[in-house]
C-alpha atoms as a PDB file:
ATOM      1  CA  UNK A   1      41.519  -4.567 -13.002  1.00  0.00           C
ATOM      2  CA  UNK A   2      38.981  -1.915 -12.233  1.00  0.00           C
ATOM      3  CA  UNK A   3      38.749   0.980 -14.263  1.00  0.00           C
ATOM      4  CA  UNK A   4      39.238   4.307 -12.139  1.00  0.00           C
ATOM      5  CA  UNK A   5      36.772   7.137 -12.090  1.00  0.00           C
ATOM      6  CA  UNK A   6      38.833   9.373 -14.264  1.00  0.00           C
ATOM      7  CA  UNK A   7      38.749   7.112 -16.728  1.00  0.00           C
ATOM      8  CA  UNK A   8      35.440   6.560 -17.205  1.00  0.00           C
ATOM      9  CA  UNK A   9      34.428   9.703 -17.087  1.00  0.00           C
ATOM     10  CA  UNK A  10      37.596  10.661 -19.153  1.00  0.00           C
ATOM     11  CA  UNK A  11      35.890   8.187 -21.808  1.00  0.00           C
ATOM     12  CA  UNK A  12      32.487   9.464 -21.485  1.00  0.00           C
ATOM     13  CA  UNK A  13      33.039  13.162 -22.328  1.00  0.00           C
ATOM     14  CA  UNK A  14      35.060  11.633 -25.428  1.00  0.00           C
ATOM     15  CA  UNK A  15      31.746   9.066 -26.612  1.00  0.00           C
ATOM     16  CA  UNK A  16      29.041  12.881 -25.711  1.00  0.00           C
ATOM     17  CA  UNK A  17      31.764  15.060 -27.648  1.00  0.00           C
ATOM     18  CA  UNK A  18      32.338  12.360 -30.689  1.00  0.00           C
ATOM     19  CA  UNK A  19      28.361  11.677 -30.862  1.00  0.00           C
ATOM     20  CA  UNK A  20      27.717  15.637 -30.619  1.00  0.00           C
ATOM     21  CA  UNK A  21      29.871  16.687 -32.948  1.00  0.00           C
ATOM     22  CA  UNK A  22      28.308  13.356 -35.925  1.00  0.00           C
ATOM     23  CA  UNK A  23      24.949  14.577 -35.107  1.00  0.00           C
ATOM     24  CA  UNK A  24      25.476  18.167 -35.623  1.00  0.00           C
ATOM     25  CA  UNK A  25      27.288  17.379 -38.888  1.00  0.00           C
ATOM     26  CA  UNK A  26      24.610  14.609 -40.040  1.00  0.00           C
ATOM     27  CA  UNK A  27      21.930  17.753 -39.412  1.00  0.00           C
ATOM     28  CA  UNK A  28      20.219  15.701 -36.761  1.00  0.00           C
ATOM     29  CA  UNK A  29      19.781  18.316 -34.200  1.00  0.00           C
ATOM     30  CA  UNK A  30      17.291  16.169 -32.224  1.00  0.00           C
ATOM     31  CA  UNK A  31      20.126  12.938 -31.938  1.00  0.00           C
ATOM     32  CA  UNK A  32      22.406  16.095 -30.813  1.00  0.00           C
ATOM     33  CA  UNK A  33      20.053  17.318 -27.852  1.00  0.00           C
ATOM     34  CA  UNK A  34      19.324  13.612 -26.659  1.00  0.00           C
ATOM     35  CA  UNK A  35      23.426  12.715 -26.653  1.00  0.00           C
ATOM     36  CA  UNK A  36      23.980  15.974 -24.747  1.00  0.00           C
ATOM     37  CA  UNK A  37      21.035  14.812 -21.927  1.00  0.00           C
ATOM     38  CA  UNK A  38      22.101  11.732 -21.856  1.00  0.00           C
ATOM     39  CA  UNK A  39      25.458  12.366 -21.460  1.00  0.00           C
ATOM     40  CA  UNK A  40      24.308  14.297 -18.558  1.00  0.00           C
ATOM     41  CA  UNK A  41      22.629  11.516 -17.294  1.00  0.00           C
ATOM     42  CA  UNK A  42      25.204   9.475 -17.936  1.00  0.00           C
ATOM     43  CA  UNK A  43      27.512  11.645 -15.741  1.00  0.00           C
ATOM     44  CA  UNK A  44      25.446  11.980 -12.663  1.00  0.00           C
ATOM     45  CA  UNK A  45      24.787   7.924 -12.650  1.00  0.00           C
ATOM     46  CA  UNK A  46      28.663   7.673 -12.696  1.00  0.00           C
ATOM     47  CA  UNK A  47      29.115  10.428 -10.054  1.00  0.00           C
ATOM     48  CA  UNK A  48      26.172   8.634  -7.791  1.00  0.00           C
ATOM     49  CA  UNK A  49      27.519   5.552  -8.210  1.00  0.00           C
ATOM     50  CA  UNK A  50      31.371   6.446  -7.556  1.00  0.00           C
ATOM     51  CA  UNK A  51      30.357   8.647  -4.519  1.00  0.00           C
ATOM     52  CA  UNK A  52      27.467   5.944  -2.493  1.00  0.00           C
ATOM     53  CA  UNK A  53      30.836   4.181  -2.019  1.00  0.00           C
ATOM     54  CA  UNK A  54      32.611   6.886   0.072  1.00  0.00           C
ATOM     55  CA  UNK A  55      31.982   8.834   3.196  1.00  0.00           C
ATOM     56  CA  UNK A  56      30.533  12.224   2.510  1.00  0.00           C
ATOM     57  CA  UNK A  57      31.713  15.399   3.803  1.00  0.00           C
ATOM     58  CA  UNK A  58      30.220  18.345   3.202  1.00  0.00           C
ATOM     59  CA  UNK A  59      30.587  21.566   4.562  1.00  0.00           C
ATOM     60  CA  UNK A  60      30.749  24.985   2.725  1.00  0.00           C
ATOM     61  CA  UNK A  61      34.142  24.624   0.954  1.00  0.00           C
ATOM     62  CA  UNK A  62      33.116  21.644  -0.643  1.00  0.00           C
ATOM     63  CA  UNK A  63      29.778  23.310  -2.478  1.00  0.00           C
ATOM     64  CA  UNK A  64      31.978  26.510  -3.889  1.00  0.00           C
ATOM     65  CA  UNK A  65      34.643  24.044  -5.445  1.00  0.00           C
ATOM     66  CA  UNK A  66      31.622  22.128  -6.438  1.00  0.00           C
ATOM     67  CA  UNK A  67      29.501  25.127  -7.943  1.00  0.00           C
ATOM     68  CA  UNK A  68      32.780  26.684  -9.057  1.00  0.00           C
ATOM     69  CA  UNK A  69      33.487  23.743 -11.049  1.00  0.00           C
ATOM     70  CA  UNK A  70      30.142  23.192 -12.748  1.00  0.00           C
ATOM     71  CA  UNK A  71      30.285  26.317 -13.610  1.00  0.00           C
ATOM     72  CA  UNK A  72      33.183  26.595 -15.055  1.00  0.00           C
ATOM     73  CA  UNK A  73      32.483  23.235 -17.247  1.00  0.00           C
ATOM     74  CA  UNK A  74      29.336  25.087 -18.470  1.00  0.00           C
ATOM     75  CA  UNK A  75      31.281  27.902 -19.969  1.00  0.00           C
ATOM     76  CA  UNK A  76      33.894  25.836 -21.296  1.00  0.00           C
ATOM     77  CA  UNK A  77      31.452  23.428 -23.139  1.00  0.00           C
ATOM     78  CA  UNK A  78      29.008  26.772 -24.503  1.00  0.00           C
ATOM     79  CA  UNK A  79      32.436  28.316 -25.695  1.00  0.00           C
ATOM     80  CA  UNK A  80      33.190  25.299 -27.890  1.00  0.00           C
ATOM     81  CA  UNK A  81      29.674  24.991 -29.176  1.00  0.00           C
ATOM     82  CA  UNK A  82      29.792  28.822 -29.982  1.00  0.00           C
ATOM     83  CA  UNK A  83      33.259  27.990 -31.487  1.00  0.00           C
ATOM     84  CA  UNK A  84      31.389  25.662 -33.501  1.00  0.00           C
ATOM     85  CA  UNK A  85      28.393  27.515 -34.501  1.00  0.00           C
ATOM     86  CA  UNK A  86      31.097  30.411 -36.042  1.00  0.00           C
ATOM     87  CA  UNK A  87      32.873  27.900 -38.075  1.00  0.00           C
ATOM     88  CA  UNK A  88      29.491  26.708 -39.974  1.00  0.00           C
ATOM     89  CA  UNK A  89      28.188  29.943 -40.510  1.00  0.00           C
ATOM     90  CA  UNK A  90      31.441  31.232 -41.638  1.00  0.00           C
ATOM     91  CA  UNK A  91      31.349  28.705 -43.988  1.00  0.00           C
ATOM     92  CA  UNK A  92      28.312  29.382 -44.862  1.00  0.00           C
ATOM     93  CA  UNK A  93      26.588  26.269 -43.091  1.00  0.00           C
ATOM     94  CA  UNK A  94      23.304  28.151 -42.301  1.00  0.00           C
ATOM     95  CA  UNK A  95      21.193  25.531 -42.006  1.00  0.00           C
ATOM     96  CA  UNK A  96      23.836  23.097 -39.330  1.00  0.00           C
ATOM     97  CA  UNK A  97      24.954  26.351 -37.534  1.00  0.00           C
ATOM     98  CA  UNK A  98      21.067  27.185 -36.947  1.00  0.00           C
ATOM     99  CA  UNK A  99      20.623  23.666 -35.868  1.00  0.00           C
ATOM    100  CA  UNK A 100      23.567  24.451 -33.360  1.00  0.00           C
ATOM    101  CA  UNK A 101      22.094  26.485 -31.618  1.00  0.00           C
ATOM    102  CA  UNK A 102      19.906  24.307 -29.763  1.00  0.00           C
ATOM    103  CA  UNK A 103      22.369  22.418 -27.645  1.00  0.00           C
ATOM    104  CA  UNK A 104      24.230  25.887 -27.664  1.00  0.00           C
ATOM    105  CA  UNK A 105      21.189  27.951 -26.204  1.00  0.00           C
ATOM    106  CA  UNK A 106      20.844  24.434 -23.525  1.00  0.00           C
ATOM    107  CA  UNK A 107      24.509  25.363 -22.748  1.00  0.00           C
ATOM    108  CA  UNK A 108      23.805  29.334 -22.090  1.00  0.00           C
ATOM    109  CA  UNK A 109      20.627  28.404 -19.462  1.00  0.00           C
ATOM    110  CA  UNK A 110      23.075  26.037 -17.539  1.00  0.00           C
ATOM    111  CA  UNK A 111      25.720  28.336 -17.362  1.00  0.00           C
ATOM    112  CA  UNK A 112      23.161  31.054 -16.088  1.00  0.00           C
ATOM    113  CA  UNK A 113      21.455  28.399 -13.474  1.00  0.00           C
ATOM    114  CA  UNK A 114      25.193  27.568 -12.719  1.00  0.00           C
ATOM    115  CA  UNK A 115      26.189  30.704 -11.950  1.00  0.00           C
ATOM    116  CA  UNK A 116      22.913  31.951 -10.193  1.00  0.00           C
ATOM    117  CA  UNK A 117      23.818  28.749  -8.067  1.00  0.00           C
ATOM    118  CA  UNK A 118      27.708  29.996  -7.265  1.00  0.00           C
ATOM    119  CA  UNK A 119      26.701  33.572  -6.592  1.00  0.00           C
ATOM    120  CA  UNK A 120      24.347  32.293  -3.794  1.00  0.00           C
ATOM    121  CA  UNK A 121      26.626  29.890  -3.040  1.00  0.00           C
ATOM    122  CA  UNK A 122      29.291  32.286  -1.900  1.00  0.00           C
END
């Protein structure tokens, strides 16, 4: 039995948001950046490989819901990391909630390129 795409990718966001949040708790800010790229990688390798296997169509619908929806998973993932980044400095993590903001700040410039991309997109 073949796993499905969902799946997979289900899993894989679940492995990137497990190993981000151990390596921003273990203080290893650089194991949190190269998870998050990765992950990225990760994703597009799964999307490439799932999608060489179908018929493309594009046309102009297809790259708004596309744009729409990266950019929407941008602002969903830099609003959990900013989530994040209260909680330790609330607590008075200083040190872990400054090392948060490196994949949080990566998060912000994707959302911006994101959204530059859906406003000339549209």
């Amino acid at each position: 039995m073949k796993p499905s795409y969902e799946s997979l990718l289900a899993g894989l966001i679940a492995v990137i948001v497990i190993g981000l949040a151990y390596s921003t708790k273990s203080g290893r800010a650089s194991l949190a950046v190269g998870i998050f790229l990765l992950g990225i990688l990760l994703v597009y390798a799964l999307n490439w490989y799932y999608n060489s296997r179908v018929e493309k169509m594009e046309d102009e619908r297809t790259e708004i819901i596309r744009a729409k929806s990266a950019r929407n998973a941008f602002a969903v993932i830099s609003v959990a990391l900013f989530f994040e980044y209260l909680g330790e400095y609330s607590n008075g993590n200083t040190e872990t909630a400054t090392k948060l903001l490196i994949p949080l700040a990566l998060g912000v410039i994707a959302l911006v390129i994101s959204q530059y991309h859906y406003e000339r997109v549209m």
